[in-house]
C-alpha atoms as a PDB file:
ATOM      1  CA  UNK A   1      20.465  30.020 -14.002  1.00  0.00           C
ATOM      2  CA  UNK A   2      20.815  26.038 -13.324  1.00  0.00           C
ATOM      3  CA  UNK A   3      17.621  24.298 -12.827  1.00  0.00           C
ATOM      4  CA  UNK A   4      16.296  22.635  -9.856  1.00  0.00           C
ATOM      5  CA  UNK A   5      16.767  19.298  -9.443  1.00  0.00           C
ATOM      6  CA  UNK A   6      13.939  17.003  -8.156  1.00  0.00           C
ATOM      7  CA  UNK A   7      15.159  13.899  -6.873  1.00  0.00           C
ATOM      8  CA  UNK A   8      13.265  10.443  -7.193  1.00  0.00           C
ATOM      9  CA  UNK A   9      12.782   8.298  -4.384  1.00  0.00           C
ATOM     10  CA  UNK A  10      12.795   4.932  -4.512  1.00  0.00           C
ATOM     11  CA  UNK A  11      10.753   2.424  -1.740  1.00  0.00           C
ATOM     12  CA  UNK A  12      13.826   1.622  -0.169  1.00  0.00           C
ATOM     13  CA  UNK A  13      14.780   5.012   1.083  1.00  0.00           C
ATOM     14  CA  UNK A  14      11.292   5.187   2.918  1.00  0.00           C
ATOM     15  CA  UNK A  15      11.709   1.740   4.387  1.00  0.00           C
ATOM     16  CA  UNK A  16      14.930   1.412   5.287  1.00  0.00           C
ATOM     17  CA  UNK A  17      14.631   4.741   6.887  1.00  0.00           C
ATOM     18  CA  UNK A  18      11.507   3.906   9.119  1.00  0.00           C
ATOM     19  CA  UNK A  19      12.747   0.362   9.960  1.00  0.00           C
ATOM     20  CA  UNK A  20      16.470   1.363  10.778  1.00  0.00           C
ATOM     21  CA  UNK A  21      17.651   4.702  11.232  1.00  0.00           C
ATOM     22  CA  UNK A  22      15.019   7.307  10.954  1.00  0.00           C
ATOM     23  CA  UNK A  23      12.129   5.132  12.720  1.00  0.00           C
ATOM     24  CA  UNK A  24       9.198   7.538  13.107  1.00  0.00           C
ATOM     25  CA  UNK A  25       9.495   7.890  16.977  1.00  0.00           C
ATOM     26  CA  UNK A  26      13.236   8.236  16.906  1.00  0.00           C
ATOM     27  CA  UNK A  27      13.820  10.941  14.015  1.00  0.00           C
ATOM     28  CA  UNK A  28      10.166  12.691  13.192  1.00  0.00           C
ATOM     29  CA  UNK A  29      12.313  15.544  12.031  1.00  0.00           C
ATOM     30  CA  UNK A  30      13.819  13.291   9.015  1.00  0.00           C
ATOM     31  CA  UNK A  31      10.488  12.945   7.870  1.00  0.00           C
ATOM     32  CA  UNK A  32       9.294  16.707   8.427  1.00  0.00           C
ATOM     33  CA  UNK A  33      12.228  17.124   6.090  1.00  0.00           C
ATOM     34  CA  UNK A  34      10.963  15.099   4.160  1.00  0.00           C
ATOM     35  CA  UNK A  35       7.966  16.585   3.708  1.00  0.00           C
ATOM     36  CA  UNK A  36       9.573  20.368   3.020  1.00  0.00           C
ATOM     37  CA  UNK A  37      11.540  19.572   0.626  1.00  0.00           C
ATOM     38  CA  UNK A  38       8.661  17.650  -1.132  1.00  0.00           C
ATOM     39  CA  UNK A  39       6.590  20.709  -1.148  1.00  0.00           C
ATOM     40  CA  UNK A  40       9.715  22.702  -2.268  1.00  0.00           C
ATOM     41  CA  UNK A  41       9.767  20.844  -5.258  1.00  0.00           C
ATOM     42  CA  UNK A  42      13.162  19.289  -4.584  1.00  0.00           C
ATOM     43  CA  UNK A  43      11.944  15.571  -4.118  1.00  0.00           C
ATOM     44  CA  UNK A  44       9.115  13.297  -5.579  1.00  0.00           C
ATOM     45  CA  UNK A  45       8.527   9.282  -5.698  1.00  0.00           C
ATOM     46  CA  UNK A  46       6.162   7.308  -8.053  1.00  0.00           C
ATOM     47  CA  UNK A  47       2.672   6.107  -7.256  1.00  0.00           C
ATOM     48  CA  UNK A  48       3.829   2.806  -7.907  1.00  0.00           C
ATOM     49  CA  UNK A  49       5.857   3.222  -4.436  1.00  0.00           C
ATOM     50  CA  UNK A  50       3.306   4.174  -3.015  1.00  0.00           C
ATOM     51  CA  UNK A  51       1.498   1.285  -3.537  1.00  0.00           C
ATOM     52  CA  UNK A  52       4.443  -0.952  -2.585  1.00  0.00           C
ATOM     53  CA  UNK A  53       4.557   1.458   0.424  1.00  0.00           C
ATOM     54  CA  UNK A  54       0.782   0.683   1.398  1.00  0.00           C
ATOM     55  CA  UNK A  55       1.218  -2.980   1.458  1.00  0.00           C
ATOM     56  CA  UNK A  56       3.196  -2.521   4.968  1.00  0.00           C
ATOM     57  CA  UNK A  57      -0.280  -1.756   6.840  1.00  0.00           C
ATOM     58  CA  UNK A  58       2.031   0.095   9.068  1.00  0.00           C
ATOM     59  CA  UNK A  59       3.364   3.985  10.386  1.00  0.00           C
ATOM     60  CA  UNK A  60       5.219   4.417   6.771  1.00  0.00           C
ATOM     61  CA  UNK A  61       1.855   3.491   5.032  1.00  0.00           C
ATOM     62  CA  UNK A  62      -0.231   5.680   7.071  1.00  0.00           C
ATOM     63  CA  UNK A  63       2.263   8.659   6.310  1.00  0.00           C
ATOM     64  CA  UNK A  64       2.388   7.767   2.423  1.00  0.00           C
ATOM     65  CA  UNK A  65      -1.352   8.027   2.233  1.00  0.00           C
ATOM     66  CA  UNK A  66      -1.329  10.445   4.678  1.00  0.00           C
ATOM     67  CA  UNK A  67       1.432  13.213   4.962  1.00  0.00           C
ATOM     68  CA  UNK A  68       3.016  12.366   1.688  1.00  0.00           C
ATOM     69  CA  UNK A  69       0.023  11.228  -0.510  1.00  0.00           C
ATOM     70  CA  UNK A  70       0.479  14.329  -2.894  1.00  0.00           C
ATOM     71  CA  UNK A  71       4.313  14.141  -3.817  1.00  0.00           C
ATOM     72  CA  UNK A  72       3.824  10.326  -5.432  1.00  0.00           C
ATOM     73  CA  UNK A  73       3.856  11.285  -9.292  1.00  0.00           C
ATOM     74  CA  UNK A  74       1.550   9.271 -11.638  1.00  0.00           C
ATOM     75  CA  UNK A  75       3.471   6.818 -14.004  1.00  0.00           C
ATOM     76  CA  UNK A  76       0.077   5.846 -15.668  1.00  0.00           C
ATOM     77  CA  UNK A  77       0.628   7.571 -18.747  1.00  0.00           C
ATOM     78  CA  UNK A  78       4.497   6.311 -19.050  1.00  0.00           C
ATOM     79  CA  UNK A  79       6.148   3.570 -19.786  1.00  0.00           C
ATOM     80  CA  UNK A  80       8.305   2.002 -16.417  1.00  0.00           C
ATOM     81  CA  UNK A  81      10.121  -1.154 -16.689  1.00  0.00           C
END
């Protein structure tokens, strides 16, 4: 059997998404995605997106702390350069 993968998303995916393409109003079904396939266990991002994330006082920061707050893995432990 061949192992799920989880991909890792970076801060630009989520912001580039909601300030181009997949704006919140325009696509909410990219972001429902999103979401199911986070709960899936098929995607994840880092708390330290998150954070960067949060600093936009806007939609995408409401959803990260909101929608998404539970798929942001902890990097507190690791070492991240």
């Amino acid at each position: 059997m061949i192992p799920s993968r989880i991909y890792v998303l970076d801060s630009n995916v989520f912001i580039d998404a909601a300030r181009r393409y997949y704006a919140f109003d325009i696509a909410p079904p990219f972001w429902s995605i999103l979401l199911n396939h986070a709960k899936d266990g098929h995607l994840q991002s880092i708390d330290r997106v998150k954070v960067e994330l949060e600093l936009g006082k806007d939609e995408l920061a409401r959803w990260a702390s909101g929608s998404f707050h539970g798929q942001f893995a902890s990097t507190e432990d690791d070492d991240v350069i």
